[in-house]
C-alpha atoms as a PDB file:
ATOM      1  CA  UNK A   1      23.618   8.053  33.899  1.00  0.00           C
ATOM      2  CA  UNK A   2      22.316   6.010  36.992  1.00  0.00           C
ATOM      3  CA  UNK A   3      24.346   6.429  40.002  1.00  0.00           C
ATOM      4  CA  UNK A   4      27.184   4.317  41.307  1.00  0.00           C
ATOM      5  CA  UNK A   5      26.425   2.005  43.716  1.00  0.00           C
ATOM      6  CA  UNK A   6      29.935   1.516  45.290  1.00  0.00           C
ATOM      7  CA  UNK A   7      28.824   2.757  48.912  1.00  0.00           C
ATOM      8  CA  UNK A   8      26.593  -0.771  48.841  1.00  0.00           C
ATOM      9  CA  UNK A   9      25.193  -1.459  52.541  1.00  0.00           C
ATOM     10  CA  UNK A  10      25.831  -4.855  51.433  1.00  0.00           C
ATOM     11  CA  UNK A  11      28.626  -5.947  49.375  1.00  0.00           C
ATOM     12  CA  UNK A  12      27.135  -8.298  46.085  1.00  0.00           C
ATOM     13  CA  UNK A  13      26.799  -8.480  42.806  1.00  0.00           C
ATOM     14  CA  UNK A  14      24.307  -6.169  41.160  1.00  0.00           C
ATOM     15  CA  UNK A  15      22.505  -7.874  38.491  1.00  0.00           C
ATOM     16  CA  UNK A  16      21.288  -5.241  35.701  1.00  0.00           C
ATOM     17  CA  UNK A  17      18.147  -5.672  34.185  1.00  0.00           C
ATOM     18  CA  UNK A  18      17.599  -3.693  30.650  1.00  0.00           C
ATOM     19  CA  UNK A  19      13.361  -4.538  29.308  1.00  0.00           C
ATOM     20  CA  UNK A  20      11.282  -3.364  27.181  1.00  0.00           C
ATOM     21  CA  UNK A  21       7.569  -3.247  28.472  1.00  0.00           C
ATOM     22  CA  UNK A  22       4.106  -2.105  27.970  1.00  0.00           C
ATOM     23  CA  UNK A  23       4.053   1.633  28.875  1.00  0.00           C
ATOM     24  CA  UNK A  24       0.865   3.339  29.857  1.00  0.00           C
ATOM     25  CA  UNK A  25      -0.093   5.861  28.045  1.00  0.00           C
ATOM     26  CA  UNK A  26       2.292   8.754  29.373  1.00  0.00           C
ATOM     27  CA  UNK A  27       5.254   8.580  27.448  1.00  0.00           C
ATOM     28  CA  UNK A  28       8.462   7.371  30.262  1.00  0.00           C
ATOM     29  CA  UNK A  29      12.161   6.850  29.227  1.00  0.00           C
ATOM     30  CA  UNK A  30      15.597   6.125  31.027  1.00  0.00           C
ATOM     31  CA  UNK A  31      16.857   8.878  29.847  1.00  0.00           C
ATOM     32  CA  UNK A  32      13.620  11.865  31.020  1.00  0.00           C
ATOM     33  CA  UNK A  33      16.034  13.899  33.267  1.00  0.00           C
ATOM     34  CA  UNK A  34      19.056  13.998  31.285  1.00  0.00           C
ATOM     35  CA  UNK A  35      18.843  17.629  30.033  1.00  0.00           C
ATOM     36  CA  UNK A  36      16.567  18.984  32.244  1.00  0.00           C
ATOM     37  CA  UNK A  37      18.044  17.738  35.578  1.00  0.00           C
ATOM     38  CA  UNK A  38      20.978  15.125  34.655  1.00  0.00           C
ATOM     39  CA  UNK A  39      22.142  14.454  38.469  1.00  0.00           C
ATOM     40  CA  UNK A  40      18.536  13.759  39.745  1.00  0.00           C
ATOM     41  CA  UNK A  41      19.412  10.038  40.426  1.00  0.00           C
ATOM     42  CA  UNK A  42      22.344  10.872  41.816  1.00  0.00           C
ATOM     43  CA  UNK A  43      21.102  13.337  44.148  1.00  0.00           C
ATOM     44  CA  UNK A  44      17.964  10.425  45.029  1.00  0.00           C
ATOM     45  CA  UNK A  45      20.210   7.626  46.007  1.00  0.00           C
ATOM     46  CA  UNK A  46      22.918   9.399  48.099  1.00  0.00           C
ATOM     47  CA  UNK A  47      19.521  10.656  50.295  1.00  0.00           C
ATOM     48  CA  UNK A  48      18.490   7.305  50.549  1.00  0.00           C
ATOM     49  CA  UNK A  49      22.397   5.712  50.938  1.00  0.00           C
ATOM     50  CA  UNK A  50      22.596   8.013  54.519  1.00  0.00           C
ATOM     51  CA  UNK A  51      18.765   7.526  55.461  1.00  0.00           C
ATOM     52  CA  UNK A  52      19.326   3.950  55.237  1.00  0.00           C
ATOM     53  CA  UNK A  53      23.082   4.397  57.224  1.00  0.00           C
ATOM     54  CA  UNK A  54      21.095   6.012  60.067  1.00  0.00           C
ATOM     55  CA  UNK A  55      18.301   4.204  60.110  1.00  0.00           C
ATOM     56  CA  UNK A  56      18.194   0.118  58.284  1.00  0.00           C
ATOM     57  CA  UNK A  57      14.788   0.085  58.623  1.00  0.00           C
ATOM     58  CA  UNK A  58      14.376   2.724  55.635  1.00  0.00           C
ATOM     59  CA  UNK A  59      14.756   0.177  52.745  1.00  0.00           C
ATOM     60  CA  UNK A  60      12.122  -2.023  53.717  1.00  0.00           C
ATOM     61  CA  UNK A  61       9.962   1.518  54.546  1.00  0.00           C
ATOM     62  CA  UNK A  62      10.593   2.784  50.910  1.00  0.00           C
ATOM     63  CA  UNK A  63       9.632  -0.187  49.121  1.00  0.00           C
ATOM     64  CA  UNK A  64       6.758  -1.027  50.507  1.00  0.00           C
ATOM     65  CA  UNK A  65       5.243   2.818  50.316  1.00  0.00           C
ATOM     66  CA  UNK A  66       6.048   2.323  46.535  1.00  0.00           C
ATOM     67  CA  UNK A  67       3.953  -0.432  46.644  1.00  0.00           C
ATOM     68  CA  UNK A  68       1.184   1.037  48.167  1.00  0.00           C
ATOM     69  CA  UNK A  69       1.324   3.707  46.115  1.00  0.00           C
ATOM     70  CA  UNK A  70       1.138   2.153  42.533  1.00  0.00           C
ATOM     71  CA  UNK A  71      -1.392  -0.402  43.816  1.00  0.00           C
ATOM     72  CA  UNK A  72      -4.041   3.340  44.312  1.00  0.00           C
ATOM     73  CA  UNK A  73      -4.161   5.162  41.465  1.00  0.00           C
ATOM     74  CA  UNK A  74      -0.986   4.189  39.695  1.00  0.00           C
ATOM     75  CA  UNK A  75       2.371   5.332  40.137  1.00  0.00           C
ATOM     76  CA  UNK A  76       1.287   9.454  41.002  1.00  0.00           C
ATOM     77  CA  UNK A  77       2.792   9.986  44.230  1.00  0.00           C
ATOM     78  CA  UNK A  78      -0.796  10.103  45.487  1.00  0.00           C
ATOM     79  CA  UNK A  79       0.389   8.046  48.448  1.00  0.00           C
ATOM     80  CA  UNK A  80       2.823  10.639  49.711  1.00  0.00           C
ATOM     81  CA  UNK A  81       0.099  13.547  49.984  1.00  0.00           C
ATOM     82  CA  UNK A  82      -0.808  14.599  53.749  1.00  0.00           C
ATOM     83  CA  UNK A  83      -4.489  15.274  54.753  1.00  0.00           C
ATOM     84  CA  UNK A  84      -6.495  18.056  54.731  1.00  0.00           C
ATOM     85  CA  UNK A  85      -9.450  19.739  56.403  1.00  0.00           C
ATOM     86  CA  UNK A  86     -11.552  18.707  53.901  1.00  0.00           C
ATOM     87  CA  UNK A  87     -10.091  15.163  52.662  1.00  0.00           C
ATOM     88  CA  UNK A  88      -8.464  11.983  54.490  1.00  0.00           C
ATOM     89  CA  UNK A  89      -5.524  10.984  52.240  1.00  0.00           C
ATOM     90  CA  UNK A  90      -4.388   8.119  51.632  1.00  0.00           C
ATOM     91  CA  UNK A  91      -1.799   7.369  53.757  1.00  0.00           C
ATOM     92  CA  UNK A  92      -4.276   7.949  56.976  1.00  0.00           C
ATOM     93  CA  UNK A  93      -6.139   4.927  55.405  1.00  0.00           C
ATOM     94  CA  UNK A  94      -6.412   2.229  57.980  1.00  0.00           C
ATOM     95  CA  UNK A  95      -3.873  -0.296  55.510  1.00  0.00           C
ATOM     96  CA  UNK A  96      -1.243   2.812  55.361  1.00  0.00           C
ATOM     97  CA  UNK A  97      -1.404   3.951  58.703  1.00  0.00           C
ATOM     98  CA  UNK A  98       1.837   2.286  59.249  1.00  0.00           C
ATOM     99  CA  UNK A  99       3.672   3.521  56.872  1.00  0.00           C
ATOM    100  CA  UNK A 100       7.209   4.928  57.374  1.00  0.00           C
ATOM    101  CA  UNK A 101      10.108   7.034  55.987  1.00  0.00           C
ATOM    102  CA  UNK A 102       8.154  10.029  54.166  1.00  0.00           C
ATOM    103  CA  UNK A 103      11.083  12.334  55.886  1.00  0.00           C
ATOM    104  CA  UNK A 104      13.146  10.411  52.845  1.00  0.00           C
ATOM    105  CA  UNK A 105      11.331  11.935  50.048  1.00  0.00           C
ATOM    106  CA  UNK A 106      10.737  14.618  51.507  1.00  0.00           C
ATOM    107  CA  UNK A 107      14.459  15.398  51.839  1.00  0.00           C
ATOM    108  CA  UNK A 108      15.596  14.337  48.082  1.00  0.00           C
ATOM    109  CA  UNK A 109      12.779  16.685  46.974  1.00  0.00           C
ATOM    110  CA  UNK A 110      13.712  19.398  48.684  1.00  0.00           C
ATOM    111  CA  UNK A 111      17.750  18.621  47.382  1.00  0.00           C
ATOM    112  CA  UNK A 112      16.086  18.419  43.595  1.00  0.00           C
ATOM    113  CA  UNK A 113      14.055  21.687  43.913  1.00  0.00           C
ATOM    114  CA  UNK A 114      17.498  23.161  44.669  1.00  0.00           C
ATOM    115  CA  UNK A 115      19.220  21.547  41.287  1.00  0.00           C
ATOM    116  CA  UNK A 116      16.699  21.920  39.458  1.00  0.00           C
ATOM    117  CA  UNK A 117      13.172  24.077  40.238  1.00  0.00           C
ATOM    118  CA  UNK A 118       9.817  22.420  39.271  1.00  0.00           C
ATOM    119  CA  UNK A 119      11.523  19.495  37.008  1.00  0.00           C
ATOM    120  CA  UNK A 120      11.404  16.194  39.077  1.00  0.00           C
ATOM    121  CA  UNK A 121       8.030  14.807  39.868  1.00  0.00           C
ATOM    122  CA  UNK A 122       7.450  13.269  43.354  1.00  0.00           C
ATOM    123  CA  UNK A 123       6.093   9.940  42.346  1.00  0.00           C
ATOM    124  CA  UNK A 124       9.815   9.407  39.718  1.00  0.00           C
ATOM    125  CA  UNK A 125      11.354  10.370  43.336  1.00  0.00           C
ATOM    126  CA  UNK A 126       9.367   7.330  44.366  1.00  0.00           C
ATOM    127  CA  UNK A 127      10.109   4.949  41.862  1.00  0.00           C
ATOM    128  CA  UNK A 128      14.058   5.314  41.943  1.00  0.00           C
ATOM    129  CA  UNK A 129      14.278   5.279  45.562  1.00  0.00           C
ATOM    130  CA  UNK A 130      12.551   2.279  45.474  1.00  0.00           C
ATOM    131  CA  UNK A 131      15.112   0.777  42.932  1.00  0.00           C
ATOM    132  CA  UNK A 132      18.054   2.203  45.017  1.00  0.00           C
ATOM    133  CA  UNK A 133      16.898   0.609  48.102  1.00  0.00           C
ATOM    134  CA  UNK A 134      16.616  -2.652  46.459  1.00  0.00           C
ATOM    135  CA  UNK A 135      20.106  -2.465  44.932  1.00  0.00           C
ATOM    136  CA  UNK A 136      22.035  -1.083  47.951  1.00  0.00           C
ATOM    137  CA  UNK A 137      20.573  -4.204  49.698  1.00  0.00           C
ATOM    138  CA  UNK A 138      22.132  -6.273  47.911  1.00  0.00           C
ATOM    139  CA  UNK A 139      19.606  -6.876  45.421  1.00  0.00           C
ATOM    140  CA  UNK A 140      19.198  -6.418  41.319  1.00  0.00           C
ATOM    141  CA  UNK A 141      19.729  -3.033  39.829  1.00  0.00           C
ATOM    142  CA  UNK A 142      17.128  -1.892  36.883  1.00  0.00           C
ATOM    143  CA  UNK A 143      17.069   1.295  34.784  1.00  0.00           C
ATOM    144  CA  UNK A 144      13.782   3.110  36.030  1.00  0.00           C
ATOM    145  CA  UNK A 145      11.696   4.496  33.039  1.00  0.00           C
ATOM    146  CA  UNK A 146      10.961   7.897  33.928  1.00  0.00           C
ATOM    147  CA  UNK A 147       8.478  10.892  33.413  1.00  0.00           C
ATOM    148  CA  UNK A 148       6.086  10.594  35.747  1.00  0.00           C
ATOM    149  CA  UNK A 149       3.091  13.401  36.593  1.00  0.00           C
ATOM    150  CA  UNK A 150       2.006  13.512  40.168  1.00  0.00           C
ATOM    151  CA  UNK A 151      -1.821  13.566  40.759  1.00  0.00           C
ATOM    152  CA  UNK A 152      -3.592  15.735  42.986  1.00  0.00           C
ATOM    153  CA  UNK A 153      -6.146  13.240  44.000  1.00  0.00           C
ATOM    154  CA  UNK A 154      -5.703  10.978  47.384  1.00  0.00           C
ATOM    155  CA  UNK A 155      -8.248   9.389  49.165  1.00  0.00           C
ATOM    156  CA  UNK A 156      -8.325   7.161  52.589  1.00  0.00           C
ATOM    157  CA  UNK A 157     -10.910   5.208  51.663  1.00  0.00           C
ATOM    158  CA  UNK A 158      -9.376   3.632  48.513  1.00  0.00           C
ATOM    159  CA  UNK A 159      -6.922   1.862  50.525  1.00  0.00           C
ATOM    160  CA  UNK A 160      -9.209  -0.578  50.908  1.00  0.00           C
ATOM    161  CA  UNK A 161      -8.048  -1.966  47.230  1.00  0.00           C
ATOM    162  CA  UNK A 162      -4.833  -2.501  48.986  1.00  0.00           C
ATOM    163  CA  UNK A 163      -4.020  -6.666  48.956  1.00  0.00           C
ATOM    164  CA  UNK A 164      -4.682  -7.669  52.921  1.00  0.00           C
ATOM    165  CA  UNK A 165      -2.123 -10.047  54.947  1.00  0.00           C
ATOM    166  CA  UNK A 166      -4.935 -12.739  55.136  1.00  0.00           C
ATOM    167  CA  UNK A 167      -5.751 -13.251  51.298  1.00  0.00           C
ATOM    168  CA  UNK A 168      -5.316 -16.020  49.414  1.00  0.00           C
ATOM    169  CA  UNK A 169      -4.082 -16.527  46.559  1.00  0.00           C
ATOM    170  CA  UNK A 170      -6.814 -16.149  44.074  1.00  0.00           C
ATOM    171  CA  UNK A 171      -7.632 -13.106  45.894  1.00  0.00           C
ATOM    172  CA  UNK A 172      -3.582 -11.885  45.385  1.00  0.00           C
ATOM    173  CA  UNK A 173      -4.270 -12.781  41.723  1.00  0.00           C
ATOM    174  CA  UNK A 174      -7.297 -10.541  41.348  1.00  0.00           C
ATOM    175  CA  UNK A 175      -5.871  -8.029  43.418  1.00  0.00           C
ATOM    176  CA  UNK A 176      -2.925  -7.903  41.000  1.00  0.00           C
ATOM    177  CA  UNK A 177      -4.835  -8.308  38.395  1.00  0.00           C
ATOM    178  CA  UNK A 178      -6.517  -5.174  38.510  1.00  0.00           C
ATOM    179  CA  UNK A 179      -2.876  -3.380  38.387  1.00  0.00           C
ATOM    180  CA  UNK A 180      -2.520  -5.370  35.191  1.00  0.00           C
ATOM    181  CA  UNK A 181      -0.167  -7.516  36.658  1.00  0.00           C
ATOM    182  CA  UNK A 182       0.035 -11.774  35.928  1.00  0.00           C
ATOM    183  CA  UNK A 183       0.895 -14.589  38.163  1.00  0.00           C
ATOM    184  CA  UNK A 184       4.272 -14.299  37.876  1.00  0.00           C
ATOM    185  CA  UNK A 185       4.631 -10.528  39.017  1.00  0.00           C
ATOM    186  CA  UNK A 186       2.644 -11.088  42.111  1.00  0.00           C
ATOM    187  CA  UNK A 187       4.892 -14.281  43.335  1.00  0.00           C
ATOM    188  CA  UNK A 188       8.098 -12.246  42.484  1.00  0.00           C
ATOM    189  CA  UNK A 189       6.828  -8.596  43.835  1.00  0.00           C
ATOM    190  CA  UNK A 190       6.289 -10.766  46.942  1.00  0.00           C
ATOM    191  CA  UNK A 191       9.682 -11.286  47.576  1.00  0.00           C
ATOM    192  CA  UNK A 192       9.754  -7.367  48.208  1.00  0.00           C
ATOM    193  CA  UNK A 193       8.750  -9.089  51.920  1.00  0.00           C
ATOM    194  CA  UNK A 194      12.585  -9.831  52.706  1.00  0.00           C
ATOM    195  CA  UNK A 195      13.097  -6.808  53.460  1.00  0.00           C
ATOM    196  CA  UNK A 196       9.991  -6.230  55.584  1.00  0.00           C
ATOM    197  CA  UNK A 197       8.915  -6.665  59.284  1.00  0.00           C
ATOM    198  CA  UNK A 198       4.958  -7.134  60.623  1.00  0.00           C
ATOM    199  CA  UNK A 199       3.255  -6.345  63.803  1.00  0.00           C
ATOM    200  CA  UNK A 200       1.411  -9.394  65.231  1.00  0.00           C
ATOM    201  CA  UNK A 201      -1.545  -8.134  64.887  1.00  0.00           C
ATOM    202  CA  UNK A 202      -1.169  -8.710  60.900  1.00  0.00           C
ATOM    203  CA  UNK A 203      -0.620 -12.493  61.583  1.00  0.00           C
ATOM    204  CA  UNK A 204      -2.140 -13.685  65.076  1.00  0.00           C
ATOM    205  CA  UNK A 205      -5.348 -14.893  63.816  1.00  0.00           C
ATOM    206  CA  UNK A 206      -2.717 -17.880  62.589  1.00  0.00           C
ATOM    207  CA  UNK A 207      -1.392 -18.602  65.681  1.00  0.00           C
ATOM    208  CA  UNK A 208      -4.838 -18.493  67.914  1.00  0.00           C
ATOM    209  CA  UNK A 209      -8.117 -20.194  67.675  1.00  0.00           C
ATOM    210  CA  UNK A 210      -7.725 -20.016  64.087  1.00  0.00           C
ATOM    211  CA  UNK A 211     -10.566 -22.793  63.716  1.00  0.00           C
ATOM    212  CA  UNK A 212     -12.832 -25.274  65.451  1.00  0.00           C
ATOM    213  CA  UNK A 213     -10.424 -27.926  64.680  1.00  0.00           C
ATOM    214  CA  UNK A 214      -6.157 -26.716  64.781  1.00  0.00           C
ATOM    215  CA  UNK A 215      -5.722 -23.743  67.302  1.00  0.00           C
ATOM    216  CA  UNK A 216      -2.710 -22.640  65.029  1.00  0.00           C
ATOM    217  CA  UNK A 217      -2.743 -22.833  61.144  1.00  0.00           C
ATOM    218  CA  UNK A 218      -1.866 -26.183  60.217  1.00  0.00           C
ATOM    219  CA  UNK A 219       0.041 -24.623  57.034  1.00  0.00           C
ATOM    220  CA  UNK A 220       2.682 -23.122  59.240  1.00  0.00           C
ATOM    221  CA  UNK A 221       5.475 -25.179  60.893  1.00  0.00           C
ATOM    222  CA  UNK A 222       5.102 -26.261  64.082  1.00  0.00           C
ATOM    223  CA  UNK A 223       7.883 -24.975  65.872  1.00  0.00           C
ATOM    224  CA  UNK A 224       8.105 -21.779  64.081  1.00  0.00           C
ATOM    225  CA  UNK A 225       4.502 -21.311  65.308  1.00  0.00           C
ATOM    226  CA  UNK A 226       5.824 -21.585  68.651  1.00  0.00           C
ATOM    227  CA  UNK A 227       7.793 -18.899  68.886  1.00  0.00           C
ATOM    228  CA  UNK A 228       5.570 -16.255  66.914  1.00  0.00           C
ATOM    229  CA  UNK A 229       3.231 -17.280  69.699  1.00  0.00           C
ATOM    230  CA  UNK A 230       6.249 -16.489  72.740  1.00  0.00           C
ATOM    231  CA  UNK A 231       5.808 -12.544  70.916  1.00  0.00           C
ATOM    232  CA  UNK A 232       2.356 -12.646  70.141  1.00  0.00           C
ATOM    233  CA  UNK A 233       0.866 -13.800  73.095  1.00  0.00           C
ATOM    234  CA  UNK A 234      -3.189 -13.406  74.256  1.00  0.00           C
ATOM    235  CA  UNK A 235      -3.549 -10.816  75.410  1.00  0.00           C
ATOM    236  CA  UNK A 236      -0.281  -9.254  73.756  1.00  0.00           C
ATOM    237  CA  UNK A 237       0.216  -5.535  75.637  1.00  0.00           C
ATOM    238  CA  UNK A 238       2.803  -4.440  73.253  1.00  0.00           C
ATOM    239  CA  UNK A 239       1.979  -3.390  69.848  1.00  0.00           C
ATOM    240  CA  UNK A 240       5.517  -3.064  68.631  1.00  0.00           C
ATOM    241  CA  UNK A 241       6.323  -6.395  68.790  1.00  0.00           C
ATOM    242  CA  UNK A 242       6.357  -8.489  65.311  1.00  0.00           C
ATOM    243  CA  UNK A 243       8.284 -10.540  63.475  1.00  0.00           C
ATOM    244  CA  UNK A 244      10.601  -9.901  60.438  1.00  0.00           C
ATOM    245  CA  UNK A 245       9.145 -11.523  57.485  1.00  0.00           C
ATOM    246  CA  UNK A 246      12.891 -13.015  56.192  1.00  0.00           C
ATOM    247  CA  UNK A 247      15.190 -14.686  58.292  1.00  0.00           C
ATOM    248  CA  UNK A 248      17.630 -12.031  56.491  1.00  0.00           C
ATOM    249  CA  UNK A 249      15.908  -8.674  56.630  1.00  0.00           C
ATOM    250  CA  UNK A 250      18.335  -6.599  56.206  1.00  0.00           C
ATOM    251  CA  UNK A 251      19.699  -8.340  52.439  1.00  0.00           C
ATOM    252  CA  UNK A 252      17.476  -8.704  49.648  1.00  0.00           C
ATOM    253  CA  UNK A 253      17.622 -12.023  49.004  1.00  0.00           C
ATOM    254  CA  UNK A 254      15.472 -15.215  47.637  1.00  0.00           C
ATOM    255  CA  UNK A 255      15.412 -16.764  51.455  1.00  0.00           C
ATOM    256  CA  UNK A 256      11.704 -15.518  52.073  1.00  0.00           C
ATOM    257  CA  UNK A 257      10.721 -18.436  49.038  1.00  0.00           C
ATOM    258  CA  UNK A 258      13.008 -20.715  51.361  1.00  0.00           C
ATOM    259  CA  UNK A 259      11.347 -20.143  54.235  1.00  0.00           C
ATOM    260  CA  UNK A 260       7.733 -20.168  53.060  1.00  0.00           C
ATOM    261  CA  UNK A 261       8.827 -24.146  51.240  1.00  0.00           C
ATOM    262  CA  UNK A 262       9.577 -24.788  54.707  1.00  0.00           C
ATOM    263  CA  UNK A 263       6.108 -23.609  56.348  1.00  0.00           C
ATOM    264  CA  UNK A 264       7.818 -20.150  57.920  1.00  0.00           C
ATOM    265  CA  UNK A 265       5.900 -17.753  55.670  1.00  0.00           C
ATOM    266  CA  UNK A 266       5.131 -14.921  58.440  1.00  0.00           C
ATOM    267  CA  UNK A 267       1.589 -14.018  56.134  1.00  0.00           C
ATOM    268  CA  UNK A 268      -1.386 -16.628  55.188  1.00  0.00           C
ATOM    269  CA  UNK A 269      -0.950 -14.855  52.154  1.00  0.00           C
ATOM    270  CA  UNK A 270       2.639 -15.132  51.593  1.00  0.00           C
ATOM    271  CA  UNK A 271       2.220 -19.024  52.351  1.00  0.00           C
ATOM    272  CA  UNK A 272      -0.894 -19.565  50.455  1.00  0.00           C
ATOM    273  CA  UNK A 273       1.566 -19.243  47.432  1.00  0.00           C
ATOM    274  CA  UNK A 274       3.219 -22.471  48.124  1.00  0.00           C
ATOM    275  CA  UNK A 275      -0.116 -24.982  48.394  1.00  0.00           C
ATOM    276  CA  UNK A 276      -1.362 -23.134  45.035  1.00  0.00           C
ATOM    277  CA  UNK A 277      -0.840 -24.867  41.420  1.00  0.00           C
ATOM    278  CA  UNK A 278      -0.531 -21.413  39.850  1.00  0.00           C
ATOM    279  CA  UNK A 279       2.563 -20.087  42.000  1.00  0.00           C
ATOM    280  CA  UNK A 280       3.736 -23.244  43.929  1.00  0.00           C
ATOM    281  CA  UNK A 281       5.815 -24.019  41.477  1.00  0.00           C
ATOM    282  CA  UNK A 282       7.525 -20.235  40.961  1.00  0.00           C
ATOM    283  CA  UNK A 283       8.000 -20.055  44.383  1.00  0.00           C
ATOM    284  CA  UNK A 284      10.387 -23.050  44.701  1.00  0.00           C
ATOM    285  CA  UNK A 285      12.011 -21.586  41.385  1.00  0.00           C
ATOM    286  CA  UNK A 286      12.955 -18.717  43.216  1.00  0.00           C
ATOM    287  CA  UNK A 287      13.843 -20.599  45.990  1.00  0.00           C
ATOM    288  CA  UNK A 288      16.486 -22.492  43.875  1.00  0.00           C
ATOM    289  CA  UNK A 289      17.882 -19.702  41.945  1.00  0.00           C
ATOM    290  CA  UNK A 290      18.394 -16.168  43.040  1.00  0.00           C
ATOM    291  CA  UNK A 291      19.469 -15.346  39.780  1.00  0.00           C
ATOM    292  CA  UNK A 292      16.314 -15.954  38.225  1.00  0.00           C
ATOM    293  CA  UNK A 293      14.317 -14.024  41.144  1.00  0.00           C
ATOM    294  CA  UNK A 294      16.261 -11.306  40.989  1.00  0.00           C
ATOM    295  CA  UNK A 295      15.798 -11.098  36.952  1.00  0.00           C
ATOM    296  CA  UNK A 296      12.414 -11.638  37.229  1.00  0.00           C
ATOM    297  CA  UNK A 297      11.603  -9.207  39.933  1.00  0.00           C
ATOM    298  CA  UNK A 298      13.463  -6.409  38.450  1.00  0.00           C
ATOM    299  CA  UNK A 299      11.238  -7.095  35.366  1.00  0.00           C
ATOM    300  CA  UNK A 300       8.176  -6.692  38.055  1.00  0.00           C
ATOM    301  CA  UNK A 301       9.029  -3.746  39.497  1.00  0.00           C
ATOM    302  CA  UNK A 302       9.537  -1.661  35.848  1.00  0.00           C
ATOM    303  CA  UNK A 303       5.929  -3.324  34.944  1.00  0.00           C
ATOM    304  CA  UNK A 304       4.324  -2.076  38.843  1.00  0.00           C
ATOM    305  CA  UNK A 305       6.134   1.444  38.184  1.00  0.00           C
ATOM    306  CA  UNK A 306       3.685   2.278  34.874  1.00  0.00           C
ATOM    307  CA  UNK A 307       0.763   0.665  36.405  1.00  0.00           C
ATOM    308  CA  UNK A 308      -1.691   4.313  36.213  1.00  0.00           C
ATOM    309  CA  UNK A 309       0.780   6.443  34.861  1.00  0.00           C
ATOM    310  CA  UNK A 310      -0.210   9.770  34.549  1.00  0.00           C
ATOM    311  CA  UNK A 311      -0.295  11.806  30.731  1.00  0.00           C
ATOM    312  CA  UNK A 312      -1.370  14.930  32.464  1.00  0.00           C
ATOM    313  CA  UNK A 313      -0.525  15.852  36.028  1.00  0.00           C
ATOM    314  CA  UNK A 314       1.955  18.088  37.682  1.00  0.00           C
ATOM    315  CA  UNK A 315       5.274  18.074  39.289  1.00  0.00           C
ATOM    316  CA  UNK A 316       4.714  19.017  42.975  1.00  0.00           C
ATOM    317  CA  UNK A 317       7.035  21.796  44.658  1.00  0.00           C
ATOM    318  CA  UNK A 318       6.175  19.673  48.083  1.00  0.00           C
ATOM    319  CA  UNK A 319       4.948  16.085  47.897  1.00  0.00           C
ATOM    320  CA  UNK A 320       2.637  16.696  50.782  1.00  0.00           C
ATOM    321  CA  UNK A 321       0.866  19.021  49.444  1.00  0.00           C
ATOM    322  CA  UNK A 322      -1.063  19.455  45.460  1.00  0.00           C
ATOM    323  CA  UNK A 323       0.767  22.518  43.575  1.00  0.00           C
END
């Protein structure tokens, strides 16, 4: 049974999303844990429910290390596995040296290994707290297909696969593409950015001497420009400072397609979208009706989580470390 989601951050309607999709070839189900370990979800989203209460920053942190997992590898947890003497891993790769929030998993593993020894795999840990986050944000609710292996292979240098903040968008399609994934999942999977946050150094080269001709990207509204350029100055001697990518980025909502219509797409990827025949048009859909983003993300998100499943791994003990 998933868990109740009446301790919301944000009070809103959950929209549930029930699909059938293409599996890989492991065999996943809603129902995996419900002999072997039937509070696992449970257990997964309260974790996450007082991560998130101490710190608001762990939603955004969580779904975009889910991300950056499935898009190396598939879905295998491969993302969450520290370095070693002998091999770099992945998340010391230059693209996921940022990333946050591993204390999260780390702490609804160790509550599962307690329930129930050597039964729930680090990368399903992965793939609900992603889902919970989403939720508890006041975003759609999905069932997560379970029954995920976690691989024991993780490698630095195959972050480089990872989609950069400066693509455009026939580079976002290919990069998808290799997942398996269509048009459609990359412009909704992008609206995972309302909950995120970038340093300026992922987005500067828009606001200086980005050609011979226009100092800041033309694409980008003027007076928005302005005042990325007040916190990203030249030189800019403090490399915390950013800018959220949603006006709102603490709800999961369909304002990040508002603001890129309106030239205030943080990314040259996330505005590239808009000036593109093959996603302009689903990004204003989204724009107009949450409803439909929210469906049509949720049906993203179950396709992203069996992108590389694995048949034959292992369920870790620690997701640092291989068994």
């Amino acid at each position: 049974m998933a868990p109740k989601l009446s301790l919301q951050i944000f009070s809103a309607p959950i929209f549930l999303v029930l699909l059938t999709v293409p599996l890989s070839s492991a065999t996943l189900g809603v129902q995996y844990y419900d002999q072997t370990c039937p509070h696992a979800e449970n257990i997964i989203y309260q974790t996450i429910r007082i991560a998130s209460y101490h710190n608001h920053k762990v939603p955004a942190r969580i779904l975009r290390m889910f991300f950056h997992d499935c898009s190396i590898r598939g879905c295998d947890a491969s993302v969450l596995l520290d370095s070693t003497p002998g091999n770099k891993a992945e998340k010391d790769g230059p693209l996921n040296i940022s990333l946050r929030a591993f204390y999260v998993i780390d702490d609804a593993k160790i509550k599962l290994e307690k329930a129930c020894p050597q039964t729930v795999s680090c990368a399903d840990i992965l793939a609900i707290a992603a889902r919970d986050v989403v939720a508890m944000t006041a975003g759609p609710y999905w069932n997560v297909l379970k029954g995920r292996k976690d691989g024991r292979v993780s490698r630095a240098n195959e972050t480089i696969n990872l989609p950069l903040p400066s693509f455009n968008t026939s580079q976002l399609i290919q990069s998808f593409g290799n997942m398996g994934l269509g048009v459609k999942d990359l412009v909704a999977l992008s609206g995972g950015h309302t909950l995120g946050f970038s340093h300026c150094s992922s987005f500067e080269d828009r606001l200086h001497n980005f050609s011979p001709v226009h100092d800041t990207d033309p694409s980008m509204n003027a007076l928005f420009a302005e005042s990325l350029k007040k916190k990203c100055p030249i030189p800019n001697r403090n490399r915390t400072a950013g800018q959220s990518l949603d006006q709102t980025k603490s709800v999961f909502d369909n304002n990040y397609y508002k603001q890129i219509i309106s030239g205030k797409g943080v990314f040259a990827s996330d505005q590239s979208l808009l000036n593109d025949n093959r996603t302009g048009l689903i990004v204003k859909a989204y724009a107009n009706d949450q409803a439909l983003f929210f469906k049509e993300f949720a049906a993203s998100m179950i396709k992203l989580g069996n992108v590389g499943v694995l048949e034959k791994g292992e369920v870790r003990l620690n997701c640092r470390a291989v068994n």
